[in-house]
PDB file of N, CA and C in Angstrom:
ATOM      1  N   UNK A   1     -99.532 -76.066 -53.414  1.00  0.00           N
ATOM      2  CA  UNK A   1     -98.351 -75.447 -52.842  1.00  0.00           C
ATOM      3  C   UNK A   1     -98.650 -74.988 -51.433  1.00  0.00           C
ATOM      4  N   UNK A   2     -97.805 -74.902 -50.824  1.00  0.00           N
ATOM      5  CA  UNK A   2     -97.822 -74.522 -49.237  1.00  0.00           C
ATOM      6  C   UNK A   2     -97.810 -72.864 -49.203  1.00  0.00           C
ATOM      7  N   UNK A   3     -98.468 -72.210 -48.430  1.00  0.00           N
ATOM      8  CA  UNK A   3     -98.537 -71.320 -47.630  1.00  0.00           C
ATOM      9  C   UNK A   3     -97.134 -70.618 -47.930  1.00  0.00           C
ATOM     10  N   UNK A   4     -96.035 -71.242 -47.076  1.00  0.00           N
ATOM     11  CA  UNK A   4     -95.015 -70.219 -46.929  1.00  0.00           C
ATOM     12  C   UNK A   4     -94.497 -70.060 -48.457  1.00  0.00           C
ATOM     13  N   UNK A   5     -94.056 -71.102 -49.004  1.00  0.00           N
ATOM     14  CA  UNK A   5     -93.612 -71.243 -50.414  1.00  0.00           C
ATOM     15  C   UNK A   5     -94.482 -69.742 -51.387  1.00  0.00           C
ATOM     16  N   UNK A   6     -96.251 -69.837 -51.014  1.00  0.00           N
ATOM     17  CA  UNK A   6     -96.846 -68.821 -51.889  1.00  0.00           C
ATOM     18  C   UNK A   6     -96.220 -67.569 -51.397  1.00  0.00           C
ATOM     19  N   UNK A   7     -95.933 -67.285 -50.163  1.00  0.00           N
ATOM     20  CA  UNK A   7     -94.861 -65.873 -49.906  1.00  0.00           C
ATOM     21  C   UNK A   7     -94.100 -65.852 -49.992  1.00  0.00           C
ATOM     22  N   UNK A   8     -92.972 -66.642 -50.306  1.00  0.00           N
ATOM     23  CA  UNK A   8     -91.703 -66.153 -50.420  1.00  0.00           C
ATOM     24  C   UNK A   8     -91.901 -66.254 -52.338  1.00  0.00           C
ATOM     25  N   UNK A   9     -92.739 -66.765 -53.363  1.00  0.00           N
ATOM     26  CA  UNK A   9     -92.768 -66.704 -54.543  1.00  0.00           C
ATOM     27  C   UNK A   9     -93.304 -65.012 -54.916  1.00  0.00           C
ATOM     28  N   UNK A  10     -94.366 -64.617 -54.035  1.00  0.00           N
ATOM     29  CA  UNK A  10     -94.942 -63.364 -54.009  1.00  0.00           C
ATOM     30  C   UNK A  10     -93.832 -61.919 -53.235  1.00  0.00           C
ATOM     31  N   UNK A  11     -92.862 -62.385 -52.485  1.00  0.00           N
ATOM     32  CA  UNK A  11     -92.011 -61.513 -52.151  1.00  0.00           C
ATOM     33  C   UNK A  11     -90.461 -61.040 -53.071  1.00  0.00           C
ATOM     34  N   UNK A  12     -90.563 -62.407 -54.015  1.00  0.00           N
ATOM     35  CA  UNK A  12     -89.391 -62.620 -55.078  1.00  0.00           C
ATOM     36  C   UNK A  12     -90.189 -61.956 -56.403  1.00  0.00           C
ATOM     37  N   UNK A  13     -91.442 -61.716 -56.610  1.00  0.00           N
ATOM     38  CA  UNK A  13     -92.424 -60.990 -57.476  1.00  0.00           C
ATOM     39  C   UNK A  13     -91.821 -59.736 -57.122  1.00  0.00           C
ATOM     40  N   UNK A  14     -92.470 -58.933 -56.063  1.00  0.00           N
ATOM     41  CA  UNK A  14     -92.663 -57.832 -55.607  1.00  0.00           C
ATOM     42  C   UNK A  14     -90.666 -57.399 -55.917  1.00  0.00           C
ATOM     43  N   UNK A  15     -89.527 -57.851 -55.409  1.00  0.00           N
ATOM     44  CA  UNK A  15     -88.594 -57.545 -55.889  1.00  0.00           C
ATOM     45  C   UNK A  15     -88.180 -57.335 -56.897  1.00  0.00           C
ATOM     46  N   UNK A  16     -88.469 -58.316 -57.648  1.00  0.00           N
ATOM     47  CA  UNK A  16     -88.109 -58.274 -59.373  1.00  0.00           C
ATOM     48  C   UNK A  16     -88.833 -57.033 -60.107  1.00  0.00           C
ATOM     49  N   UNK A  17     -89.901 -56.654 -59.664  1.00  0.00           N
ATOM     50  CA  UNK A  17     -90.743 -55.770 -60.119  1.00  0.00           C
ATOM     51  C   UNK A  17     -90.211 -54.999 -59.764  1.00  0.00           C
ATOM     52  N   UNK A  18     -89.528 -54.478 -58.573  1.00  0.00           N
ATOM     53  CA  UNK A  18     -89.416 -53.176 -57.755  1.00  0.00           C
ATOM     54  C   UNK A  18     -87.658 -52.612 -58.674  1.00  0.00           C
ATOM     55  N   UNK A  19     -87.259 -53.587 -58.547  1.00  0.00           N
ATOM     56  CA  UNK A  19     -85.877 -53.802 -59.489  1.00  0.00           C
ATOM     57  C   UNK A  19     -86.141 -53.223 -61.042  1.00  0.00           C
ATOM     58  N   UNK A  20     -87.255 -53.540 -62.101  1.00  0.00           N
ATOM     59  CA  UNK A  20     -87.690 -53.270 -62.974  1.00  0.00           C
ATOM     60  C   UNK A  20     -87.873 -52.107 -63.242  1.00  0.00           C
ATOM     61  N   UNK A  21     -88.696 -51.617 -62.288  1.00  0.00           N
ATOM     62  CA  UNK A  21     -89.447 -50.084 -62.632  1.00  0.00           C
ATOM     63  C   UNK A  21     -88.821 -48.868 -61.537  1.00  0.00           C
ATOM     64  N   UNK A  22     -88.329 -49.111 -60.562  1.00  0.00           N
ATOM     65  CA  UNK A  22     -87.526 -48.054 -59.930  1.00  0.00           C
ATOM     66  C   UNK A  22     -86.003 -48.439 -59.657  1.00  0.00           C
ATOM     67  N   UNK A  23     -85.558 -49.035 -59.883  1.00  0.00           N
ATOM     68  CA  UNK A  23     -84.095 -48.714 -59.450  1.00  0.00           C
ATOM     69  C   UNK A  23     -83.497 -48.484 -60.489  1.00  0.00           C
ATOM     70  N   UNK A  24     -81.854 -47.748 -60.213  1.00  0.00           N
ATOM     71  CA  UNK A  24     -81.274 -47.176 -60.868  1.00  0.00           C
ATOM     72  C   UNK A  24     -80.527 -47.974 -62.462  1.00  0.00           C
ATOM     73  N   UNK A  25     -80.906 -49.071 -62.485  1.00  0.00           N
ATOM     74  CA  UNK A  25     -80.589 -49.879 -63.647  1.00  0.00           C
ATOM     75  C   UNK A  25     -81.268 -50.675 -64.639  1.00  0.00           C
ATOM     76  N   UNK A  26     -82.728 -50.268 -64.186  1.00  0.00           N
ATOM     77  CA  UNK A  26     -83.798 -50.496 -64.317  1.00  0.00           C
ATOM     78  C   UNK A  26     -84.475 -50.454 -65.745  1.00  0.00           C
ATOM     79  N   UNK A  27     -85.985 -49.588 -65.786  1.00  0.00           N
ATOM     80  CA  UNK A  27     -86.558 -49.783 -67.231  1.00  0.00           C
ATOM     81  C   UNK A  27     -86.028 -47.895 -67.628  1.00  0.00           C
ATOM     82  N   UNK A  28     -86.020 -46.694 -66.733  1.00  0.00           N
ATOM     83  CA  UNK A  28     -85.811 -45.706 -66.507  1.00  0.00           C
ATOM     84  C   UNK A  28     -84.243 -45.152 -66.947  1.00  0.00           C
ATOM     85  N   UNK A  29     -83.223 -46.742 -66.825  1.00  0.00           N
ATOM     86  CA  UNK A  29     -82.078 -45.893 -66.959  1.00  0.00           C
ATOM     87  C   UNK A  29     -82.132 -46.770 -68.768  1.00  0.00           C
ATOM     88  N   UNK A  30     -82.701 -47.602 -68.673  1.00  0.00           N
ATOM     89  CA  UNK A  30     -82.742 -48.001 -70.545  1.00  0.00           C
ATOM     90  C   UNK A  30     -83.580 -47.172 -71.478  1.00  0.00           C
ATOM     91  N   UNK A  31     -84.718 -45.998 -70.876  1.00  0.00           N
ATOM     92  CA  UNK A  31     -85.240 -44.724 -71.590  1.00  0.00           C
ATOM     93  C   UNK A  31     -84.229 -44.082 -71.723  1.00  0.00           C
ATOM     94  N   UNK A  32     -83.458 -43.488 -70.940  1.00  0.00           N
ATOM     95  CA  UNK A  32     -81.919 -42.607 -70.944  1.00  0.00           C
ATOM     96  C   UNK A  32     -81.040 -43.052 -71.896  1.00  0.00           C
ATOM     97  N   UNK A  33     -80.891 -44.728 -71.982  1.00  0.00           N
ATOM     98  CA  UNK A  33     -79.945 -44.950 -72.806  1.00  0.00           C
ATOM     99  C   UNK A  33     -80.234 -44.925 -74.254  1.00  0.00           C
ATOM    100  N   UNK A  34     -81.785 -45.056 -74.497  1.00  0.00           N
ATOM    101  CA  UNK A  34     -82.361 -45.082 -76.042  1.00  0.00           C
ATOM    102  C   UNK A  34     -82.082 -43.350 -76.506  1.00  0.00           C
ATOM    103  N   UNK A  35     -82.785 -42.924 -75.269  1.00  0.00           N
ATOM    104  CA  UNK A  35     -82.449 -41.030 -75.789  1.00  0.00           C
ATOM    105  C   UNK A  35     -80.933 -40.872 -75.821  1.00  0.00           C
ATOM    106  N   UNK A  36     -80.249 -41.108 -75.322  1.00  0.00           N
ATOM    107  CA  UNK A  36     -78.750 -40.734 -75.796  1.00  0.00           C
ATOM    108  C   UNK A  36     -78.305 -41.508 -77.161  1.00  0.00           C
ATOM    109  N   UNK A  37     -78.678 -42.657 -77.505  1.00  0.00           N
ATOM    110  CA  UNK A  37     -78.446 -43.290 -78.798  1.00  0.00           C
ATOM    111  C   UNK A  37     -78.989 -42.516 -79.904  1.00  0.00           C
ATOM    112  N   UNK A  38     -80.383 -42.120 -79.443  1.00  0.00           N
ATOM    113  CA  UNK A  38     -80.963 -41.313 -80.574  1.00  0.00           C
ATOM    114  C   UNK A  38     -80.351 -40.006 -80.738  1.00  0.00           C
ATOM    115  N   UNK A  39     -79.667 -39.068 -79.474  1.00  0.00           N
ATOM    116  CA  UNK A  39     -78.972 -38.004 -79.883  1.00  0.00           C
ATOM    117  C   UNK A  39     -77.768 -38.078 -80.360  1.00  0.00           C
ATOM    118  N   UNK A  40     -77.044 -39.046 -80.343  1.00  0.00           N
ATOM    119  CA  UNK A  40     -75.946 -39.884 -80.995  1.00  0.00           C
ATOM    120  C   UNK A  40     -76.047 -40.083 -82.703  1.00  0.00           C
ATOM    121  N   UNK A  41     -76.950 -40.615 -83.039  1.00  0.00           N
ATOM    122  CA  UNK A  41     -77.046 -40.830 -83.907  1.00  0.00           C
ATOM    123  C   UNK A  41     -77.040 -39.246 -84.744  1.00  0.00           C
ATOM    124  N   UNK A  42     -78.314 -38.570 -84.436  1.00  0.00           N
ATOM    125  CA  UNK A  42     -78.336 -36.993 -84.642  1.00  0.00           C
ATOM    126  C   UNK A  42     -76.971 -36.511 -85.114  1.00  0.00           C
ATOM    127  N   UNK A  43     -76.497 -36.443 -84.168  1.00  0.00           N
ATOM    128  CA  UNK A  43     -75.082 -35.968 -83.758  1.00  0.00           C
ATOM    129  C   UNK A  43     -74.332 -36.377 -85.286  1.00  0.00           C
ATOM    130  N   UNK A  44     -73.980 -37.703 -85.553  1.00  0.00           N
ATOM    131  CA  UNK A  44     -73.262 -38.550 -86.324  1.00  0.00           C
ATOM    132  C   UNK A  44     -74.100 -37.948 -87.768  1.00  0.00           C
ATOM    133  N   UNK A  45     -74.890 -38.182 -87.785  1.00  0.00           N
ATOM    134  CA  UNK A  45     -75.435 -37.620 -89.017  1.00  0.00           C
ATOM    135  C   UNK A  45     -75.526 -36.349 -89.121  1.00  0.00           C
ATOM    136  N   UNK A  46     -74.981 -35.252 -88.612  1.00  0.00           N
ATOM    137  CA  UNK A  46     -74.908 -33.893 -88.492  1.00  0.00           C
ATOM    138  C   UNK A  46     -73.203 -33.633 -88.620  1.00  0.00           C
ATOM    139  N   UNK A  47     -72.419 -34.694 -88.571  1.00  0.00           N
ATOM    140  CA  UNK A  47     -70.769 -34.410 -88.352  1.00  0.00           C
ATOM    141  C   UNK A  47     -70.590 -35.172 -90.191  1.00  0.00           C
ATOM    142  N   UNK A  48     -71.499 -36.382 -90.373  1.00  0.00           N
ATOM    143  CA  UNK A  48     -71.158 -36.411 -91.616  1.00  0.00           C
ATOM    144  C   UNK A  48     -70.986 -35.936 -92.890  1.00  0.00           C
ATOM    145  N   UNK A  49     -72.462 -35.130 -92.648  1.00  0.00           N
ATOM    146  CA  UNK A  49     -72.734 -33.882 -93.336  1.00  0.00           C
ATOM    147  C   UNK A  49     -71.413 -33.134 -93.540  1.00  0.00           C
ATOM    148  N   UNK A  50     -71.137 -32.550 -92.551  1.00  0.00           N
ATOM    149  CA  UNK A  50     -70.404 -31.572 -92.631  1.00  0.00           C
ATOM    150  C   UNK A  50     -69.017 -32.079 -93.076  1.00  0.00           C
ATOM    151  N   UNK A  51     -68.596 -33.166 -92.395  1.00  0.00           N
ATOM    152  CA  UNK A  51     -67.362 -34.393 -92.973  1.00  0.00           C
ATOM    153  C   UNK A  51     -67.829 -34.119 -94.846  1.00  0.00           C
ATOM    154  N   UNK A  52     -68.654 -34.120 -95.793  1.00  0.00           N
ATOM    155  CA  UNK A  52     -68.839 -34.710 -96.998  1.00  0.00           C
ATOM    156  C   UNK A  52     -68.582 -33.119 -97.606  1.00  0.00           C
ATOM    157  N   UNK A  53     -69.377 -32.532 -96.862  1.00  0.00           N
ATOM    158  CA  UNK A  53     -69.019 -30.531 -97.390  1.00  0.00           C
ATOM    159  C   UNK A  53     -66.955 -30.529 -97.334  1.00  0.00           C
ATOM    160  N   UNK A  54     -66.444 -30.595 -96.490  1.00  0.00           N
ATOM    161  CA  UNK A  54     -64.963 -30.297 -96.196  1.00  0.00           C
ATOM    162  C   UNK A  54     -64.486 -31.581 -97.214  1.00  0.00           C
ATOM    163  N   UNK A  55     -64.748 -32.953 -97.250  1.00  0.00           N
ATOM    164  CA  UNK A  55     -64.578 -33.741 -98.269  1.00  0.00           C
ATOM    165  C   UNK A  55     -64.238 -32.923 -99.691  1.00  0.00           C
ATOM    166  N   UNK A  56     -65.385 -32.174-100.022  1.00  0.00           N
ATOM    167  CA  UNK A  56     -65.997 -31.798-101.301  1.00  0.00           C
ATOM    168  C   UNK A  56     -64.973 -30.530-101.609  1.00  0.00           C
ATOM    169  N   UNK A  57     -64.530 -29.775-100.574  1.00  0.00           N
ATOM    170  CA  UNK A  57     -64.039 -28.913-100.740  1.00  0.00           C
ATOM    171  C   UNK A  57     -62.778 -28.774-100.723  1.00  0.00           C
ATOM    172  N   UNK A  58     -61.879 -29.693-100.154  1.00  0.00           N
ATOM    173  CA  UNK A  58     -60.681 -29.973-100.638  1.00  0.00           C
ATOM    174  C   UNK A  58     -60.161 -30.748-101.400  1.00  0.00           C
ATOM    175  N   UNK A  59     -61.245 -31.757-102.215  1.00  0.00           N
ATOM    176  CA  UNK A  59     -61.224 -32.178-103.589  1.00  0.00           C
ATOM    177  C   UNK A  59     -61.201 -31.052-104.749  1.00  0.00           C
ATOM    178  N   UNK A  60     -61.774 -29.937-104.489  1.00  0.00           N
ATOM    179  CA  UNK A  60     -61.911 -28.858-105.211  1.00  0.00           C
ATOM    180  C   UNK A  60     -60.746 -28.187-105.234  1.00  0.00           C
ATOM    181  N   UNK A  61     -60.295 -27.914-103.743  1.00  0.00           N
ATOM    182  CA  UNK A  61     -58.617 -27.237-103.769  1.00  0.00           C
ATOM    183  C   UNK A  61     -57.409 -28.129-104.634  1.00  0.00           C
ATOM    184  N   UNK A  62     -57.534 -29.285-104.443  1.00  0.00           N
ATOM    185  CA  UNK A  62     -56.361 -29.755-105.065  1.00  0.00           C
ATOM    186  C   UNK A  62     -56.879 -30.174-106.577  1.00  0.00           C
ATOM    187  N   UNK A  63     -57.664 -29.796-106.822  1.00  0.00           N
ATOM    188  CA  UNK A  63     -58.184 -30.119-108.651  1.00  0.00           C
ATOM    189  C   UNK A  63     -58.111 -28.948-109.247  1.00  0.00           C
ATOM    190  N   UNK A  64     -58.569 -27.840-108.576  1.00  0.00           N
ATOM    191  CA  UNK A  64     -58.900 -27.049-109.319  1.00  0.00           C
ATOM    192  C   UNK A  64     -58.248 -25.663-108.835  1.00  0.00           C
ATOM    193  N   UNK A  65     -57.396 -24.254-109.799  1.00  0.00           N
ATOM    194  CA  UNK A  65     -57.041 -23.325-109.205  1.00  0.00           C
ATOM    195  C   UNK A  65     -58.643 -22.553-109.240  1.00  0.00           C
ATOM    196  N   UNK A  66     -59.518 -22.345-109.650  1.00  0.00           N
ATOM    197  CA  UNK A  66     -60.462 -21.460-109.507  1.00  0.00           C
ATOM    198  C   UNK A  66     -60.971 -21.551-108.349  1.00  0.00           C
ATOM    199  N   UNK A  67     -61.196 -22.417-107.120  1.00  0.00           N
ATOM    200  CA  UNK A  67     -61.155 -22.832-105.599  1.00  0.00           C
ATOM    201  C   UNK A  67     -60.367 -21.787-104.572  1.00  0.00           C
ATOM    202  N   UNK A  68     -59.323 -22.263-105.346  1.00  0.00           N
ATOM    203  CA  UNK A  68     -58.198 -21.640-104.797  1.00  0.00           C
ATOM    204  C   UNK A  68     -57.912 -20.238-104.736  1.00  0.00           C
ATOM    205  N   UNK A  69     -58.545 -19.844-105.794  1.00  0.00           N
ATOM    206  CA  UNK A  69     -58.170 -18.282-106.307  1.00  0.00           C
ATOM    207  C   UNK A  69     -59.494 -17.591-105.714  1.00  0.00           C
ATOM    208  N   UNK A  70     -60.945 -18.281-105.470  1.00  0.00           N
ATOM    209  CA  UNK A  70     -61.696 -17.463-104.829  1.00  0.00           C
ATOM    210  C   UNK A  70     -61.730 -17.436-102.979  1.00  0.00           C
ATOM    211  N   UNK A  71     -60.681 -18.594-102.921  1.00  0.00           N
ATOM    212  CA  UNK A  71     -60.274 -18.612-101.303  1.00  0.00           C
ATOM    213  C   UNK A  71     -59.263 -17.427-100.742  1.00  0.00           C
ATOM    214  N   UNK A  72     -58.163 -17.481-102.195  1.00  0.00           N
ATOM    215  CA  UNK A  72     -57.263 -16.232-101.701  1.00  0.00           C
ATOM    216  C   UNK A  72     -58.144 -14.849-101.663  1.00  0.00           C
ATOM    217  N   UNK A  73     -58.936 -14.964-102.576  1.00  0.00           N
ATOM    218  CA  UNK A  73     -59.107 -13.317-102.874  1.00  0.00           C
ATOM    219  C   UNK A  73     -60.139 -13.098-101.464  1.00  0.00           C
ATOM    220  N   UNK A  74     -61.318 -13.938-101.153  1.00  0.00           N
ATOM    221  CA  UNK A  74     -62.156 -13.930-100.486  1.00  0.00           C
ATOM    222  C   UNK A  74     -61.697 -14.063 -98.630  1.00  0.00           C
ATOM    223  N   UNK A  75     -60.529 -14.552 -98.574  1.00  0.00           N
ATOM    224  CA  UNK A  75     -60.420 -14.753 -96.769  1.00  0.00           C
ATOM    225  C   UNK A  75     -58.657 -13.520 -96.952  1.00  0.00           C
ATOM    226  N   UNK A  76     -58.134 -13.949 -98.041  1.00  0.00           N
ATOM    227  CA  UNK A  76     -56.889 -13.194 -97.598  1.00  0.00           C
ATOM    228  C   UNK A  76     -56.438 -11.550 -98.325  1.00  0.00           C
ATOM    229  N   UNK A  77     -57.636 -11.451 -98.981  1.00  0.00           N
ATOM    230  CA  UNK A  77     -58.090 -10.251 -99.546  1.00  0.00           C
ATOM    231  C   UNK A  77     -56.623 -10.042-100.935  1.00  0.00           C
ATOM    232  N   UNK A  78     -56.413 -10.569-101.344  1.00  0.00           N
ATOM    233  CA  UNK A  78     -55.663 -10.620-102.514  1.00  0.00           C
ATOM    234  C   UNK A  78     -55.895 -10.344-103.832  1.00  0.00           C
ATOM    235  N   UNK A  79     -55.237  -9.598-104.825  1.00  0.00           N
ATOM    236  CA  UNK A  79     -55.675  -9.123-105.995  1.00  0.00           C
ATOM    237  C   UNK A  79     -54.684  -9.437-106.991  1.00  0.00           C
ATOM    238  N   UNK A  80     -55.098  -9.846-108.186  1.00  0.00           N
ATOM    239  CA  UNK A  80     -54.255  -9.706-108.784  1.00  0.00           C
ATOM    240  C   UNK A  80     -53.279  -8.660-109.696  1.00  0.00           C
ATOM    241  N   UNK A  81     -52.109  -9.047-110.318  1.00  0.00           N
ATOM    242  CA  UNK A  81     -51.566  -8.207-111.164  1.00  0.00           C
ATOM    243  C   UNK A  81     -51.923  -7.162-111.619  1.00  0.00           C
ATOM    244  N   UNK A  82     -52.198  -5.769-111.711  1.00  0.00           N
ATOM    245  CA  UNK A  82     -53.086  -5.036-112.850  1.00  0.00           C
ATOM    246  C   UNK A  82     -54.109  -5.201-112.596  1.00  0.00           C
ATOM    247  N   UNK A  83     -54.707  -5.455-111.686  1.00  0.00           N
ATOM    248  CA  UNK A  83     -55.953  -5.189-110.742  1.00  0.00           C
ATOM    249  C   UNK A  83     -55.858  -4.203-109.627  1.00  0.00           C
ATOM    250  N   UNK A  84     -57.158  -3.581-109.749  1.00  0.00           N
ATOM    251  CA  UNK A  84     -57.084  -2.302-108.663  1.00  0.00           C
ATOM    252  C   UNK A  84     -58.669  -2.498-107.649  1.00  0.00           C
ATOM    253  N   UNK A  85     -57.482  -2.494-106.363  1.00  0.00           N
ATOM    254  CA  UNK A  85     -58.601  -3.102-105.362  1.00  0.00           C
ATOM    255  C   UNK A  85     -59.417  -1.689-104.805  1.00  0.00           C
ATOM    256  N   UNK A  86     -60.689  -2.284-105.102  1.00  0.00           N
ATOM    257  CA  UNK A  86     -61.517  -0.834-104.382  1.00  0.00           C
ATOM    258  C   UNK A  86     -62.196  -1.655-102.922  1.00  0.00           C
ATOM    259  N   UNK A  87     -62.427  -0.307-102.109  1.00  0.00           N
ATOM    260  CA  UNK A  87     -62.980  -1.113-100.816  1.00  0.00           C
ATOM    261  C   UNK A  87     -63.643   0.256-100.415  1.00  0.00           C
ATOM    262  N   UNK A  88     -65.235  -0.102-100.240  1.00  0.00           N
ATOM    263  CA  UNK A  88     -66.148   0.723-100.536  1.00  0.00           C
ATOM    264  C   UNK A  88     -66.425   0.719 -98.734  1.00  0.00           C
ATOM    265  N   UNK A  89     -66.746   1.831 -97.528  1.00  0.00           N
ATOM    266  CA  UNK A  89     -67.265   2.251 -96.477  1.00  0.00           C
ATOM    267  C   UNK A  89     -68.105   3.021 -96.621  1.00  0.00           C
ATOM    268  N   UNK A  90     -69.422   2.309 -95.707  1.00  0.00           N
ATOM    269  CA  UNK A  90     -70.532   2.846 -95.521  1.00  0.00           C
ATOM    270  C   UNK A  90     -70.327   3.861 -94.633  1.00  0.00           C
ATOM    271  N   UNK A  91     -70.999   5.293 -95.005  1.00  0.00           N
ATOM    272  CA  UNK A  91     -70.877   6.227 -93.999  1.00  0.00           C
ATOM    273  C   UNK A  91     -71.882   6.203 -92.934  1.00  0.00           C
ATOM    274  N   UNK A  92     -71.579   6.241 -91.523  1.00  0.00           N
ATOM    275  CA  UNK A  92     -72.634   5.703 -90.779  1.00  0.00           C
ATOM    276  C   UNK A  92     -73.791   6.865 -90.491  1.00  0.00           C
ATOM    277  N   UNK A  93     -74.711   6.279 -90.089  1.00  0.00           N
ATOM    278  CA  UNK A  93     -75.892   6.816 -90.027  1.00  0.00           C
ATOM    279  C   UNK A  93     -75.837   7.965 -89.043  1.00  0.00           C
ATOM    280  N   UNK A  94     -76.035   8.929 -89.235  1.00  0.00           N
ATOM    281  CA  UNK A  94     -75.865  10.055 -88.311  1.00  0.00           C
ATOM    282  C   UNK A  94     -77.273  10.612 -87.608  1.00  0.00           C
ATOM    283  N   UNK A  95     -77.641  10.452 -86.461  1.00  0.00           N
ATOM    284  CA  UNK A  95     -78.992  10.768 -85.779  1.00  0.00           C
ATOM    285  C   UNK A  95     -79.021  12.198 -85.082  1.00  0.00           C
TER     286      UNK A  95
END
């Protein structure tokens, strides 16, 4: 091979390489893209979870009144019939 041919093959090296390992589309922005897939994934498996709990729990509301009856009493403070609601305060600590 000729002379000039070996530099312009060695200057089309040196680009491709330079392209590879520093520029912005490079091997640097495909580390970025594996770490965001992997926090993605995280993510997705942390929403499913919680997707299968709320699943679980409004299978329970519409099957069952005992669900239901510890939701009223517990968030909307409800008692029943001939029930007498006590509600006990701590007296605070006096220094």
């Amino acid at each position: 091979m000729s002379k000039p041919v070996m530099i312009l093959l060695a200057v089309i090296l040196v680009l491709l390489q330079y392209r590879l390992w520093l520029s912005h589309d490079g091997l640097p922005s495909l580390l970025r893209l594996h770490q965001a897939v992997e926090k993605q994934r995280i993510d997705n498996a942390e929403l499913k979870e919680r997707n299968q709990v709320l699943a679980a729990e409004v299978q329970d509301l519409k099957s069952g009144l005992d669900a239901l009856e510890e939701r009223a009493r517990s968030e909307l403070g409800m008692v029943k019939p001939g029930e007498t609601f006590f509600q006990i305060i701590d007296k605070p600590d006096e220094q």
